[in-house]
C-alpha atoms as a PDB file:
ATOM      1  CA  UNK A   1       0.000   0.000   0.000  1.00  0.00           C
ATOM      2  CA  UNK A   2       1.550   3.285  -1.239  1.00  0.00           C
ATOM      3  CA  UNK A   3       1.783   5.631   2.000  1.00  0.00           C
ATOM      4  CA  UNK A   4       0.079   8.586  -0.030  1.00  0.00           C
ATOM      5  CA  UNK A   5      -2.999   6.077  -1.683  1.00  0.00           C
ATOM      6  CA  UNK A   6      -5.730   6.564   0.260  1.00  0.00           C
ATOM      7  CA  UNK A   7      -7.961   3.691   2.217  1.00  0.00           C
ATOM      8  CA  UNK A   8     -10.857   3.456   0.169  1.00  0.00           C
ATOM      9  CA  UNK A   9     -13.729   1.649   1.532  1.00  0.00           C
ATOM     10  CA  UNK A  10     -17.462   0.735   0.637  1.00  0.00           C
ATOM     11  CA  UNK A  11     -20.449   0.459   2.766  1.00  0.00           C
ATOM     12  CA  UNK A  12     -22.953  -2.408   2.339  1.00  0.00           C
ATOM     13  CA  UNK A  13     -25.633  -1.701   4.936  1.00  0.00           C
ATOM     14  CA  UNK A  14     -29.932  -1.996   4.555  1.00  0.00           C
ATOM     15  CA  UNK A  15     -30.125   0.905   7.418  1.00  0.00           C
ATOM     16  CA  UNK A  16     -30.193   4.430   5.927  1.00  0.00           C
ATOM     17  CA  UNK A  17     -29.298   6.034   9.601  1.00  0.00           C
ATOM     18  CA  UNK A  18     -26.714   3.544   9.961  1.00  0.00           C
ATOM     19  CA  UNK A  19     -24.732   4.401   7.094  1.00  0.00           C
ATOM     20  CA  UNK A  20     -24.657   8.098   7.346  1.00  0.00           C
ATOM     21  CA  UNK A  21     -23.618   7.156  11.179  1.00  0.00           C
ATOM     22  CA  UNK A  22     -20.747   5.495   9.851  1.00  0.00           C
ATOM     23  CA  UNK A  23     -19.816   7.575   7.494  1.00  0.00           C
ATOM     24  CA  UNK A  24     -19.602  10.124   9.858  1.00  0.00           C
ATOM     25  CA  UNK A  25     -16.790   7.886  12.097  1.00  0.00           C
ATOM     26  CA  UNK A  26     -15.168   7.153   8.922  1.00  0.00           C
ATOM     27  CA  UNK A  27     -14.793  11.001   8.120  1.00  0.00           C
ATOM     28  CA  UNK A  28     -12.301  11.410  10.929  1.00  0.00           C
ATOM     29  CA  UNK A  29      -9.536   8.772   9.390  1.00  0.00           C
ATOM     30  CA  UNK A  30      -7.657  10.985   6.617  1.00  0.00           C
ATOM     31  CA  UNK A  31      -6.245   8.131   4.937  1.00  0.00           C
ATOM     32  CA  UNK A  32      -9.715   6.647   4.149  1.00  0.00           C
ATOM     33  CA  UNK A  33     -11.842   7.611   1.639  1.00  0.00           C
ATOM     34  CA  UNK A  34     -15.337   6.054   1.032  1.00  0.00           C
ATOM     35  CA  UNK A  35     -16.245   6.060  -2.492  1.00  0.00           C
ATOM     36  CA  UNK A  36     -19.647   4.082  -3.144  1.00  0.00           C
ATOM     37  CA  UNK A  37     -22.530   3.303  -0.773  1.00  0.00           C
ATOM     38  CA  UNK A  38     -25.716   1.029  -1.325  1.00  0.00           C
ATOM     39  CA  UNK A  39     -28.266  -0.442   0.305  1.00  0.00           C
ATOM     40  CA  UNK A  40     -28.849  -3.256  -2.064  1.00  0.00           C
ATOM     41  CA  UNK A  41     -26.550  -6.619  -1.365  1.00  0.00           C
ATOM     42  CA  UNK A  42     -27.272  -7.385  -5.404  1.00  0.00           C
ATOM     43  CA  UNK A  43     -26.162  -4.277  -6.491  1.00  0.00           C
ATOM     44  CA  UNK A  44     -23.131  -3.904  -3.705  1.00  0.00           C
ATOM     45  CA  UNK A  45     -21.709  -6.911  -4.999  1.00  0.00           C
ATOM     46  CA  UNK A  46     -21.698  -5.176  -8.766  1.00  0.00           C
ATOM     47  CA  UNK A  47     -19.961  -2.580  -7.257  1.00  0.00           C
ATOM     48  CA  UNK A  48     -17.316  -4.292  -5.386  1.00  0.00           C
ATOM     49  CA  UNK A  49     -16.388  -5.849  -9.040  1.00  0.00           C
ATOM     50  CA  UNK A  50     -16.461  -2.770 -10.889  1.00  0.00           C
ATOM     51  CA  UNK A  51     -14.545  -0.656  -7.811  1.00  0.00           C
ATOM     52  CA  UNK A  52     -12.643  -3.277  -5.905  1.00  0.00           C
ATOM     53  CA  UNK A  53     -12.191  -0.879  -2.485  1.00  0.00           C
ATOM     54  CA  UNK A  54      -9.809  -2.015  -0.127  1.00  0.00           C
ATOM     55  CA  UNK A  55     -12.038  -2.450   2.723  1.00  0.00           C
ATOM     56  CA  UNK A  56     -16.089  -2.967   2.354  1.00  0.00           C
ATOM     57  CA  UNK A  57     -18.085  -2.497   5.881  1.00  0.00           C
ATOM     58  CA  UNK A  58     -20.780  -5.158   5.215  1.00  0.00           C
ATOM     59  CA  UNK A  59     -23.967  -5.758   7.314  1.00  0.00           C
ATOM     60  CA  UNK A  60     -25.291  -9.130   7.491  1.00  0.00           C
ATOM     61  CA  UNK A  61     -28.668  -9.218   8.132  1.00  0.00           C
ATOM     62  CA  UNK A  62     -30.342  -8.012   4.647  1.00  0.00           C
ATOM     63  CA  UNK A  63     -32.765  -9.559   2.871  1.00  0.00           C
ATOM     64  CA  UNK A  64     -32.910 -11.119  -0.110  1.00  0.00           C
ATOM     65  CA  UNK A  65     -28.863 -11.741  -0.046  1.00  0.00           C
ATOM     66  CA  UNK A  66     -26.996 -11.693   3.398  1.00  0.00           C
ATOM     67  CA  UNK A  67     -23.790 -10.675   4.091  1.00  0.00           C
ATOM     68  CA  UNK A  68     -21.998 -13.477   4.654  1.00  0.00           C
ATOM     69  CA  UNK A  69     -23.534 -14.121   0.620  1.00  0.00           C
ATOM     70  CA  UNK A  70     -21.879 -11.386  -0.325  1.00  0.00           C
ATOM     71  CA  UNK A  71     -18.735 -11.949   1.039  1.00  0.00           C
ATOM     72  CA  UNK A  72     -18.640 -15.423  -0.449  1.00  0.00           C
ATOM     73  CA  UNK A  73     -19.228 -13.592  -3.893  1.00  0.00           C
ATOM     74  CA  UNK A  74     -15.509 -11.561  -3.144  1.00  0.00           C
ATOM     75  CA  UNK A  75     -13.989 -14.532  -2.469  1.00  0.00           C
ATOM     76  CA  UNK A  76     -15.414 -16.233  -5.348  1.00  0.00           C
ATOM     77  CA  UNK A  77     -14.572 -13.353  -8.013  1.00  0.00           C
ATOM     78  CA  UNK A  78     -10.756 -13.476  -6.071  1.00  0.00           C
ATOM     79  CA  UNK A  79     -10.968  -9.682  -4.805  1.00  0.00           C
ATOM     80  CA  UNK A  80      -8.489  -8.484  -2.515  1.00  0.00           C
ATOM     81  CA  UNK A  81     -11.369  -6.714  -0.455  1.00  0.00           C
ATOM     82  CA  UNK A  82     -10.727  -6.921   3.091  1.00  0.00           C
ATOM     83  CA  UNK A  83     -14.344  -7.943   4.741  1.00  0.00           C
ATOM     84  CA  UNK A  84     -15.435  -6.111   7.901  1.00  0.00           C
ATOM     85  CA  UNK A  85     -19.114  -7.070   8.821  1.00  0.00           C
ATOM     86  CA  UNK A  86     -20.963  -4.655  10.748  1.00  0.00           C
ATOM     87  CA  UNK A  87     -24.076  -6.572  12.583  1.00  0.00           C
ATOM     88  CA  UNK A  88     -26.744  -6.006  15.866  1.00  0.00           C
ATOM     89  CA  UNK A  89     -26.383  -9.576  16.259  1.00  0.00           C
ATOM     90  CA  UNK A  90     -23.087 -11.442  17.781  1.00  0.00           C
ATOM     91  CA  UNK A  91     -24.837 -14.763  17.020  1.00  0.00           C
ATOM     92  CA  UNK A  92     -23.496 -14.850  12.946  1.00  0.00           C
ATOM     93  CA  UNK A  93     -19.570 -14.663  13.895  1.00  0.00           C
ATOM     94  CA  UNK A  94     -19.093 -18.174  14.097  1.00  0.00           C
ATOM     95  CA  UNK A  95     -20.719 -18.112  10.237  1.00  0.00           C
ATOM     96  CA  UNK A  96     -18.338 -16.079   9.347  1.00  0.00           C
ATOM     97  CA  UNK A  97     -15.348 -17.640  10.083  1.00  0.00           C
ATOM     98  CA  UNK A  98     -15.137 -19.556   6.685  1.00  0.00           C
ATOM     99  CA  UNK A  99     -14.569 -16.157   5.122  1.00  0.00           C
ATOM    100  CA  UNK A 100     -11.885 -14.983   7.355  1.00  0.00           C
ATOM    101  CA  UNK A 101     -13.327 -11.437   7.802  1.00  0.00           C
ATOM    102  CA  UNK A 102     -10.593  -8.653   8.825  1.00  0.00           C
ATOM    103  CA  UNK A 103     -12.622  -7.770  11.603  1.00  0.00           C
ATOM    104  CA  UNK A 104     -16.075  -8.327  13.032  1.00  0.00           C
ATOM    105  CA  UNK A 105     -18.383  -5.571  14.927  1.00  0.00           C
ATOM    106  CA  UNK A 106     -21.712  -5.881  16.990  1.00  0.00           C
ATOM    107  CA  UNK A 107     -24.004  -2.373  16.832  1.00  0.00           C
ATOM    108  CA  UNK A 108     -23.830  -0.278  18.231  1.00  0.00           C
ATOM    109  CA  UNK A 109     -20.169   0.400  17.917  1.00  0.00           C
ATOM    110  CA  UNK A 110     -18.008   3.386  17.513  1.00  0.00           C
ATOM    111  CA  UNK A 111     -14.938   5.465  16.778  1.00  0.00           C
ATOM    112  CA  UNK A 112     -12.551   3.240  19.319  1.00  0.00           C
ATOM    113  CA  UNK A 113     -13.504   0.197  17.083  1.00  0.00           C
ATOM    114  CA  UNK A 114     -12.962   1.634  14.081  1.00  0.00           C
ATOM    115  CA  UNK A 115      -9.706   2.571  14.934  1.00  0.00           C
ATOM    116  CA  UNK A 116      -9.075  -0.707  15.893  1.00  0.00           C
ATOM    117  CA  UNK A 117     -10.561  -1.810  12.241  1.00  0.00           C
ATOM    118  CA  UNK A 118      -8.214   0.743  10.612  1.00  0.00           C
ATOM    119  CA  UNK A 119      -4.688  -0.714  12.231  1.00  0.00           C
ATOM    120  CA  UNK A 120      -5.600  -3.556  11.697  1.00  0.00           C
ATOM    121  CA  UNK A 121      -6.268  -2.982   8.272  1.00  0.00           C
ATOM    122  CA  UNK A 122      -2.376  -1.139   7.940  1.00  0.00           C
ATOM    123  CA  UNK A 123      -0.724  -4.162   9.629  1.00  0.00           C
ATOM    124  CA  UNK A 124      -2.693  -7.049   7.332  1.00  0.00           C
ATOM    125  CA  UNK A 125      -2.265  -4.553   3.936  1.00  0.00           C
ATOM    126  CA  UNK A 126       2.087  -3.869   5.044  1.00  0.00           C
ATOM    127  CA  UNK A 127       2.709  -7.804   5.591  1.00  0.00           C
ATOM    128  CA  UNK A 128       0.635  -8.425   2.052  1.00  0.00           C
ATOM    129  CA  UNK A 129       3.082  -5.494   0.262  1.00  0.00           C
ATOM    130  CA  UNK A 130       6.252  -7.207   1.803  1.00  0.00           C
ATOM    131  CA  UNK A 131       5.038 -10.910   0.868  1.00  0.00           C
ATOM    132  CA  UNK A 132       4.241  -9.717  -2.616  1.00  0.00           C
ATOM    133  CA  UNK A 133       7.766  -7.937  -2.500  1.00  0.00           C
ATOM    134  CA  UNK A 134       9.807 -11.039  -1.728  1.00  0.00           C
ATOM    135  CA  UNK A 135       7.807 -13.300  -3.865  1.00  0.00           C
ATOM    136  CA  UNK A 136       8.584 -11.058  -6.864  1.00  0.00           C
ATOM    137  CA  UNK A 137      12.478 -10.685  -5.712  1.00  0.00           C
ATOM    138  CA  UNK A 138      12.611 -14.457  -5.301  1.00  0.00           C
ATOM    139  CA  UNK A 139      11.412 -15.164  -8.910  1.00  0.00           C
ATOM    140  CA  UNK A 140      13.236 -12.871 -10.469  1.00  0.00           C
ATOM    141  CA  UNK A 141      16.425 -13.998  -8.568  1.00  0.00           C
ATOM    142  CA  UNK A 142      16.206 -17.509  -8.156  1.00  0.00           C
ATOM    143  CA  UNK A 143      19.138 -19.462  -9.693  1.00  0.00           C
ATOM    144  CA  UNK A 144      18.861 -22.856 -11.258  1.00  0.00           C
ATOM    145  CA  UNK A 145      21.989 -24.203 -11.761  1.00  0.00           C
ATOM    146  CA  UNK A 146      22.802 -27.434  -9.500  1.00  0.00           C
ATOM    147  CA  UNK A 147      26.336 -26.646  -7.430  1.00  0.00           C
ATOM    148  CA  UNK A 148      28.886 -29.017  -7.884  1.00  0.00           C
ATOM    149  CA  UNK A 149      30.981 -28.591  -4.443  1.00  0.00           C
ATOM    150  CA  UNK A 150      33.867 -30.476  -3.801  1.00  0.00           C
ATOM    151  CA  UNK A 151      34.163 -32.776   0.357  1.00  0.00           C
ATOM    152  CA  UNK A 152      36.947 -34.424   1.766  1.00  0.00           C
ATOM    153  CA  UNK A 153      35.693 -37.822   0.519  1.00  0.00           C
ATOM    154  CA  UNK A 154      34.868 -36.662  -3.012  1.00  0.00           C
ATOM    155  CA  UNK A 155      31.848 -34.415  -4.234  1.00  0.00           C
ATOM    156  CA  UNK A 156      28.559 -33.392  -3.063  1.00  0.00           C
ATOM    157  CA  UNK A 157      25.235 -31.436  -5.747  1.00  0.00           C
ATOM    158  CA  UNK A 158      23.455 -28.948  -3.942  1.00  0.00           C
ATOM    159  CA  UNK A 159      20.366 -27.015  -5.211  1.00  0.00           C
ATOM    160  CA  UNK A 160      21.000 -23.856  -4.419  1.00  0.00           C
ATOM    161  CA  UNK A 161      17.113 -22.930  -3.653  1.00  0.00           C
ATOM    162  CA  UNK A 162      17.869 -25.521  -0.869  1.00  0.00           C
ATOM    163  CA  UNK A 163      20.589 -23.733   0.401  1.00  0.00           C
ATOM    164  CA  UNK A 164      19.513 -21.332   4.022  1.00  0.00           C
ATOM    165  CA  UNK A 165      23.028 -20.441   4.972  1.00  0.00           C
ATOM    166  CA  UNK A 166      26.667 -20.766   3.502  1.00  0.00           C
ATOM    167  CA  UNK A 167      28.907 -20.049   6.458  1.00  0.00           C
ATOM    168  CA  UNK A 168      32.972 -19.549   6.155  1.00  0.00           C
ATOM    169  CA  UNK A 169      35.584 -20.641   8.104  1.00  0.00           C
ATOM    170  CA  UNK A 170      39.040 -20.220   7.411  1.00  0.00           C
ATOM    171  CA  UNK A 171      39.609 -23.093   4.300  1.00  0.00           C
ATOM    172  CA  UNK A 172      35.863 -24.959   4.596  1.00  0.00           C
ATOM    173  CA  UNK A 173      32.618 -23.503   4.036  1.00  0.00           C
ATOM    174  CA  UNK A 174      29.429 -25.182   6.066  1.00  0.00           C
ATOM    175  CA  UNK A 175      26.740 -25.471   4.020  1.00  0.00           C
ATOM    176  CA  UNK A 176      22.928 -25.383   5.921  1.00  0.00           C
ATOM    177  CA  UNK A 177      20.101 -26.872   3.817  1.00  0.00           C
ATOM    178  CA  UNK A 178      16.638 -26.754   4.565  1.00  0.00           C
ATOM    179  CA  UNK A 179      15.866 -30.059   5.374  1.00  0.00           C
ATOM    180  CA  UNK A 180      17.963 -29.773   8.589  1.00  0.00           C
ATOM    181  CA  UNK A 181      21.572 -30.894   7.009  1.00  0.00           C
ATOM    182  CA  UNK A 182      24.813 -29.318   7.194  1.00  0.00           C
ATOM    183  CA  UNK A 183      27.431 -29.941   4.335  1.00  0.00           C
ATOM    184  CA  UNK A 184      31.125 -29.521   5.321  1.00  0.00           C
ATOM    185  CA  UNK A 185      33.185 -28.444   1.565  1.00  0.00           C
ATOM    186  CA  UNK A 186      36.496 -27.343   0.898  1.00  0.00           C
ATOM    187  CA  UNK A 187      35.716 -24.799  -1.258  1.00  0.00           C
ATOM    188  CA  UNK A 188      35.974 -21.042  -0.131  1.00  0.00           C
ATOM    189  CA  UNK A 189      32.723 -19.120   0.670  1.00  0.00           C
ATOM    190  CA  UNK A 190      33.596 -16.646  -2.541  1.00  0.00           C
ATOM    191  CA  UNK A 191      34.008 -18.952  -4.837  1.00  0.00           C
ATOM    192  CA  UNK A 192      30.786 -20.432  -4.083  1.00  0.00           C
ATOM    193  CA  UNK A 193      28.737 -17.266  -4.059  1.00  0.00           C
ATOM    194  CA  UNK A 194      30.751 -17.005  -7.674  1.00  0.00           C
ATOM    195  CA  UNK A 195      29.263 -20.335  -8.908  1.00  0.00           C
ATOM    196  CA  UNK A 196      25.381 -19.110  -7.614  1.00  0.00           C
ATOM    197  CA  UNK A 197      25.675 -15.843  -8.753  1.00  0.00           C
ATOM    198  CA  UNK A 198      22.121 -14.664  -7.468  1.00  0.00           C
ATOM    199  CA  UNK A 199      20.899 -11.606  -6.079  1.00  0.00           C
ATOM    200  CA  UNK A 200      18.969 -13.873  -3.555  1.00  0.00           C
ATOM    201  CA  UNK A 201      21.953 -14.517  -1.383  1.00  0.00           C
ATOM    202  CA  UNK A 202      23.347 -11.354   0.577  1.00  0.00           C
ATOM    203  CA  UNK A 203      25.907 -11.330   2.777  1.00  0.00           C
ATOM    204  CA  UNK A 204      25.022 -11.083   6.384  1.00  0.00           C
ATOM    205  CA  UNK A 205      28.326 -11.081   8.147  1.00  0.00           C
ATOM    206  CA  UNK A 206      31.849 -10.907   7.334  1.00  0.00           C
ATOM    207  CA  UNK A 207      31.842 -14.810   7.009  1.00  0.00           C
ATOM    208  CA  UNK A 208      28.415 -15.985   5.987  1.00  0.00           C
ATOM    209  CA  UNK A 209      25.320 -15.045   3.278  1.00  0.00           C
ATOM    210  CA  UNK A 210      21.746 -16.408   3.850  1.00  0.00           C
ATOM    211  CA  UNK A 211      19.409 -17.076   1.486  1.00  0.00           C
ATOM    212  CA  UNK A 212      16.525 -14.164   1.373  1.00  0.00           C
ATOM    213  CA  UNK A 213      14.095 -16.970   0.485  1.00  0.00           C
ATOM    214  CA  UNK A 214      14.213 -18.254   3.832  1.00  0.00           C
ATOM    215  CA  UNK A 215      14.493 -14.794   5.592  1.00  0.00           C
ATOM    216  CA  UNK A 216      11.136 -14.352   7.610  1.00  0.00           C
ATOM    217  CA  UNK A 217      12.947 -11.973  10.610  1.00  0.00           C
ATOM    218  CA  UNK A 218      15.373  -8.954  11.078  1.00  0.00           C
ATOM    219  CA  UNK A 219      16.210  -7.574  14.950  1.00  0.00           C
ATOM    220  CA  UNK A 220      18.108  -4.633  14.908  1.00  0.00           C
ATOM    221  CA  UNK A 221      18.855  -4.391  18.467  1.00  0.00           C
ATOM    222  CA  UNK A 222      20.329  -7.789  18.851  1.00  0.00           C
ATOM    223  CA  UNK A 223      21.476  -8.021  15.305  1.00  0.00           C
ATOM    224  CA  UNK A 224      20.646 -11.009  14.403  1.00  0.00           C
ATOM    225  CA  UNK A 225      18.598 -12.327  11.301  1.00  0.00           C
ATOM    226  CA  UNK A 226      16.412 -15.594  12.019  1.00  0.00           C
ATOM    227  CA  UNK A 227      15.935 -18.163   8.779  1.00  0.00           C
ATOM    228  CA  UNK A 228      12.930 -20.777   8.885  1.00  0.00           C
ATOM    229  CA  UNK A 229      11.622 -23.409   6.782  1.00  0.00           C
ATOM    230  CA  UNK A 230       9.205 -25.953   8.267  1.00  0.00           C
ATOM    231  CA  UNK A 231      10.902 -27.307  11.584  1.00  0.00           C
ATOM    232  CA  UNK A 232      14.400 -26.248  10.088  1.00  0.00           C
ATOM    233  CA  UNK A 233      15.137 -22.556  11.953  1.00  0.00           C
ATOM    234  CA  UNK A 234      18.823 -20.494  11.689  1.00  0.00           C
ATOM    235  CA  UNK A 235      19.856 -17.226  14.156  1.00  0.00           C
ATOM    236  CA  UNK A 236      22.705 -15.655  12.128  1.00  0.00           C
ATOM    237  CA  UNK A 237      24.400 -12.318  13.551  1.00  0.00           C
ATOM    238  CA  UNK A 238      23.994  -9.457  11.251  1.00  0.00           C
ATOM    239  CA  UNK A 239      26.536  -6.583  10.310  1.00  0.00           C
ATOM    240  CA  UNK A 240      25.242  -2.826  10.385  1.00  0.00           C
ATOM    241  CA  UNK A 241      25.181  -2.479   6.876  1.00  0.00           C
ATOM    242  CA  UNK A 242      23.273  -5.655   6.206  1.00  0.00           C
ATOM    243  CA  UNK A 243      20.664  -4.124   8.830  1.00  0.00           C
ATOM    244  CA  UNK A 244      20.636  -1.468   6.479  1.00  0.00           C
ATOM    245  CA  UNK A 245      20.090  -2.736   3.257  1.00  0.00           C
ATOM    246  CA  UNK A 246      17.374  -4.958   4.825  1.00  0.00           C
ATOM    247  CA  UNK A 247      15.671  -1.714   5.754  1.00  0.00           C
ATOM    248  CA  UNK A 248      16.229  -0.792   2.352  1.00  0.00           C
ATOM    249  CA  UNK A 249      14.785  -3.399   0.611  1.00  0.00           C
ATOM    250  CA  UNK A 250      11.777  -2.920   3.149  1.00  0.00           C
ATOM    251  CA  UNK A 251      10.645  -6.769   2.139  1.00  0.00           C
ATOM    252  CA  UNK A 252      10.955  -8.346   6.055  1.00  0.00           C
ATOM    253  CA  UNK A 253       9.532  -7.910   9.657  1.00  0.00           C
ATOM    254  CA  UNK A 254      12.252  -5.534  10.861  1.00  0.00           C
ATOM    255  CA  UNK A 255      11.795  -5.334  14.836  1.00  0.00           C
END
């Protein structure tokens, strides 16, 4: 989410009063803008095709075509729409589980909540631009070529998408896959990074790069970068500038 797009939303809602109500909370958040209204399910779910808002406020009890109908409908046409469902009655949450709303409010609610709606919204929409961020740097940086490393008992292939950590030390290089092993080669650590030769892999320290694929944390105090994939997790110290170029790239959870 670009910091000066603004929020837009949509409100879905059979009660007159209680859309001009919440229009009137939404009007204090600057960063939202509301840009179509209806009282019609049928029609709301034309506009939410034709406008695609980031956030619709959606009552559920309508007739004709219920909420929880209409969020099925963004799911179905694969909208990004994030759902919250405005309601007088707590008794549909567990309903609406199956479409994994962003947030869920009982009437009569009010500016507290919605703030609550709105940070929420920020934290869901930042972790969706960083995923889509390190998807698209992964696939454009991937390399293919199998390494050919050389052991003390002859020769070892290594994909280097499998490869979370290469780690120096003095004439051998450890090598730290993702499915939990560690090879041991007599190659240098710069002669490997030579034979990958992918943006992907970033130095982290003066004797080790990690894979970015497998990056999922950053702490600046502690310096230290943490690496998972399924039950296989690495803690690898971290130099200033790689700190820095992480918050650069502004791809990972930097805390």
């Amino acid at each position: 989410m670009a910091e000066n797009k603004p929020i837009t939303a949509m409100i879905i809602e059979d009660d007159l009063e209680a859309i001009s109500l919440l229009e009137i909370y939404l009007k204090a958040f600057r960063e939202l803008e509301v840009i179509d209204k209806t009282m019609n399910p049928k029609q709301g779910i034309k506009l939410l095709l034709k406008k695609m808002p980031d956030i619709v406020f959606l009552d559920i009890d309508m007739p004709d075509t219920n909420g929880i109908e209409v969020a099925e409908a963004i799911i179905e046409h694969e909208l990004t729409t994030e759902i919250v469902f405005t309601t007088a009655h707590s008794k549909y949450a567990y309903k609406t589980l199956k479409v994994k709303p962003l947030d869920y409010l009982v009437k009569p609610f009010g500016p507290e909540e919605l703030i609550s709606v709105i940070n929420r919204y920020k934290a869901r929409a930042k972790r969706k631009e960083m995923d889509r961020r390190m998807d698209f740097f992964i696939r454009n940086s991937r390399p293919t070529q199998r390494l050919k490393l050389p052991t003390d008992s002859g020769i070892v292939f290594v994909n280097p998408e499998d490869v979370m950590l290469i780690q120096g030390q003095e004439n051998q290089t450890y090598i730290f896959l993702a499915n939990g092993t560690v090879e041991l080669v007599t190659s240098l650590i710069h002669k490997i990074i030579e034979q990958i030769d992918s943006p992907s892999f970033v130095r982290a320290n003066r004797a080790a790069f990690i894979n970015l694929q497998y990056l999922r944390r950053v702490d600046r105090k502690n310096r230290v970068c943490t690496l998972i994939h399924q039950n296989t997790v690495i803690e690898e110290p971290l130099n200033r500038s790689s700190i820095t170029f992480f918050e650069k790239l502004n791809c990972f959870p930097i805390t």
